[in-house]
Protein backbone atom coordinates (compact mmCIF):
# COMPACT_ATOMS: atom_id res chain seq x y z
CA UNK A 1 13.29 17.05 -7.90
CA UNK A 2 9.36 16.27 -8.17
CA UNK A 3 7.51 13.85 -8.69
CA UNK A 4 3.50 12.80 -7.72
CA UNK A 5 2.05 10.12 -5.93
CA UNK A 6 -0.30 7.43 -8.12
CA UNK A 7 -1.30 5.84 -5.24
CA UNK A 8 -1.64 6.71 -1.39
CA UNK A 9 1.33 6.66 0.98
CA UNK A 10 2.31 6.50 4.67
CA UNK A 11 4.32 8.90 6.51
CA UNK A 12 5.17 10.15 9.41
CA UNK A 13 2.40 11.97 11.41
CA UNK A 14 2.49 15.61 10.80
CA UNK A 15 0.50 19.18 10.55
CA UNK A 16 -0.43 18.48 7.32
CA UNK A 17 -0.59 15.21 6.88
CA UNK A 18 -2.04 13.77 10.37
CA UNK A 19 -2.09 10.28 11.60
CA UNK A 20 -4.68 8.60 14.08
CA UNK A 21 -3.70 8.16 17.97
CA UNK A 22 -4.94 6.00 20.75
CA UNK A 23 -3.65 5.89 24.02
CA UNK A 24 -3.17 1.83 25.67
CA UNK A 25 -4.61 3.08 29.15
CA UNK A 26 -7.57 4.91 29.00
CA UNK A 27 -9.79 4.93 25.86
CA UNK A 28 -8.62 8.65 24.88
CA UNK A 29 -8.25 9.24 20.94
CA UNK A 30 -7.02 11.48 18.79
CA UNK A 31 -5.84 12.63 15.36
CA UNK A 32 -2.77 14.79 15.19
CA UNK A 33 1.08 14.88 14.24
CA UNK A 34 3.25 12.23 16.57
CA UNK A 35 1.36 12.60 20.32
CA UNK A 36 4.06 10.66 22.87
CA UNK A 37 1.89 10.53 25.86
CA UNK A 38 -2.07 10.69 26.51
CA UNK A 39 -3.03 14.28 27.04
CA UNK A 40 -5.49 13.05 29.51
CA UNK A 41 -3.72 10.34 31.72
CA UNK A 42 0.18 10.59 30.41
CA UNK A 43 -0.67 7.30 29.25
CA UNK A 44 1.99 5.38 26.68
CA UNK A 45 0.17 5.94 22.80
CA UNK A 46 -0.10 3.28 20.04
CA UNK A 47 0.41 5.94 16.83
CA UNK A 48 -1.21 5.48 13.57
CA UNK A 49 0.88 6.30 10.30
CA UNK A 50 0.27 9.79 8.32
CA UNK A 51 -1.46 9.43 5.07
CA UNK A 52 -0.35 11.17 1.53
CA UNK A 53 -2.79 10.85 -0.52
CA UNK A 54 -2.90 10.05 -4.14
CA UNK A 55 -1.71 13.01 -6.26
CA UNK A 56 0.11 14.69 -4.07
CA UNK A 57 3.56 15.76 -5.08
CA UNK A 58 6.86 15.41 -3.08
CA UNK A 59 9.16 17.51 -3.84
CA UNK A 60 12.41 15.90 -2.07
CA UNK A 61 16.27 15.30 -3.30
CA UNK A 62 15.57 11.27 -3.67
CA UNK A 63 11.80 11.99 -4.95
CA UNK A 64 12.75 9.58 -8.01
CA UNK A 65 13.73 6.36 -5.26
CA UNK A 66 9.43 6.66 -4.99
CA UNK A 67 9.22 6.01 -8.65
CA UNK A 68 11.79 3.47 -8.82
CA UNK A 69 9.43 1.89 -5.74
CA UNK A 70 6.43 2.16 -8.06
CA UNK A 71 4.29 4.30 -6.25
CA UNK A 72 5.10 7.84 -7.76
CA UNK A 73 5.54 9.28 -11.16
CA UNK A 74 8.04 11.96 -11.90
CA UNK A 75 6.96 15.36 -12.56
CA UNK A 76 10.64 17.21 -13.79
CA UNK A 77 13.40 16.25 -15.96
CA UNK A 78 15.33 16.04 -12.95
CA UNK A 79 13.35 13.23 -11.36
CA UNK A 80 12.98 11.56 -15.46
CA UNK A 81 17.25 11.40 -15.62
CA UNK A 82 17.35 10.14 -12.11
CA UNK A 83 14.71 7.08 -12.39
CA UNK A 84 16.89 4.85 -15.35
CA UNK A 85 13.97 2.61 -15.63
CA UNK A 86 12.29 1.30 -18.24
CA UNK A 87 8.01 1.25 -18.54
CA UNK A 88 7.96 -2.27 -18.18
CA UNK A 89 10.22 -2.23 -15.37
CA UNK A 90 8.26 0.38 -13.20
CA UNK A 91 5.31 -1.63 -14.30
CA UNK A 92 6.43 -4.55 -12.64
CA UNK A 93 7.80 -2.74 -9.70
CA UNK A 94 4.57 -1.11 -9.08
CA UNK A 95 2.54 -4.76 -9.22
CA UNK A 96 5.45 -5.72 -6.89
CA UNK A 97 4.56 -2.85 -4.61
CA UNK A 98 0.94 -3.59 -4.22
CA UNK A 99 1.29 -7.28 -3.81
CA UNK A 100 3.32 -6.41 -0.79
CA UNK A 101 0.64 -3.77 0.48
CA UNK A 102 -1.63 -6.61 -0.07
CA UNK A 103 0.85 -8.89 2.56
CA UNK A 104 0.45 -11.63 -0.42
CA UNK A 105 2.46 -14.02 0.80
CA UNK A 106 5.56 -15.07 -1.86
CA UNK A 107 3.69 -18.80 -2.19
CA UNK A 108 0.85 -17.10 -3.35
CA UNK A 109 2.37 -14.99 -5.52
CA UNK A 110 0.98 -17.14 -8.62
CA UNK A 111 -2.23 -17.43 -6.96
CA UNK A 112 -2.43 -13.37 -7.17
CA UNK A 113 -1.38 -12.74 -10.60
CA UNK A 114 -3.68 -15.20 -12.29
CA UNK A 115 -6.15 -13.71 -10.48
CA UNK A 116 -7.17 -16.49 -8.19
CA UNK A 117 -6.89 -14.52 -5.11
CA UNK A 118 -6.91 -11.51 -4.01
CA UNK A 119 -6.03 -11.64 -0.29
CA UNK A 120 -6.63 -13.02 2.96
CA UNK A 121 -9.15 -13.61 5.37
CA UNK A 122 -8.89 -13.70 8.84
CA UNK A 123 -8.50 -17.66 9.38
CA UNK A 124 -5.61 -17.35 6.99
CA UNK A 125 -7.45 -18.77 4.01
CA UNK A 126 -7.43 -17.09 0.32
CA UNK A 127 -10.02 -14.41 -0.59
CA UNK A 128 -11.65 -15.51 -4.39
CA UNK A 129 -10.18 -13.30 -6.81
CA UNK A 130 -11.86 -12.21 -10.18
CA UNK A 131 -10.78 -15.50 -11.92
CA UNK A 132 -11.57 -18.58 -9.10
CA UNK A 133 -14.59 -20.77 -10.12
CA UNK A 134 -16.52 -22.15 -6.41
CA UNK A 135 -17.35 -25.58 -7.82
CA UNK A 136 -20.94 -26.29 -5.93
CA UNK A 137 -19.68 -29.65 -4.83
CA UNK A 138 -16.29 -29.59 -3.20
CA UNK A 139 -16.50 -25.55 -2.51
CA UNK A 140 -12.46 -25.27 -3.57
CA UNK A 141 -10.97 -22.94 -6.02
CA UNK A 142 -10.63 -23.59 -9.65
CA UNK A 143 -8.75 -22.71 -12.78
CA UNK A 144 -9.71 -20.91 -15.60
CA UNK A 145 -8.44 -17.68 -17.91
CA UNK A 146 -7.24 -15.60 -15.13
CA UNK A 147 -7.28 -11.49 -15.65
CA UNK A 148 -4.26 -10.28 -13.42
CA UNK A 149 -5.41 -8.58 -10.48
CA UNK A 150 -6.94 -4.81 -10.07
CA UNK A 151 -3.69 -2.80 -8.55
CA UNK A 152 -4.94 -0.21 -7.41
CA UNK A 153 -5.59 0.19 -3.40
């Protein structure tokens, strides 16, 4: 069963698909499938997440639970018979998907779709999306026609 990634995806470190390492006691780095100690000092390592990127296909048993997640589209019959989903359905859990990538927090999930936001910064506070208006005298967000958000990553 295949199906192809329409967006990037996380994994677990590997040859072929590598994820970044640091070790927490001397500043040693590297890049590289799952590294459990520091080469260097035998130091505990913080371990960065693999990457798949966009386009790649899986080719797995469950590869159709991806699509179902949003993040995949199948590539056999197999994977077509096993999603039972409709367009608008994988539409919706694909928006679902990226406003969780996103860490959009479930208040703000109106916020997000009308465009108002599109994240966070660091003090917590929204980041203007396409459709907020700054209004020059109180500096707050407005209304407007939103456009929903870009979803892509």
């Amino acid at each position: 069963m295949k199906a192809v990634l329409t967006m990037d995806a996380t994994c677990v470190p590997c040859k072929e698909f590598p994820g970044k390492w640091r070790c927490l006691k001397c500043p040693t780095e590297g890049i590289g499938p799952v590294q459990p100690r520091c080469p260097k000092c035998n130091g505990i390592v913080e371990q960065r997440s693999g990457l798949k990127p966009s386009g790649t296909v899986i080719d797995l048993p469950n590869a159709f639970v991806l699509v179902r997640q949003g993040i995949a589209d199948p590539v056999d019959d197999d994977c077509k018979a096993m999603v039972r989903r409709s367009p608008e359905q994988l539409r919706a859990a694909r928006h679902a998907y990226i406003r969780s990538t996103r860490g959009i927090h479930p208040e703000d999930f109106d916020a997000y779709d009308r465009g108002l936001m599109v994240g966070y910064n660091a003090d917590g506070s929204h980041k203007p999306g396409p459709a907020a208006v700054h209004s020059e005298s109180t500096d707050t967000l407005g209304g407007g026609e939103a456009e929903p958000p870009d979803d892509t990553l």
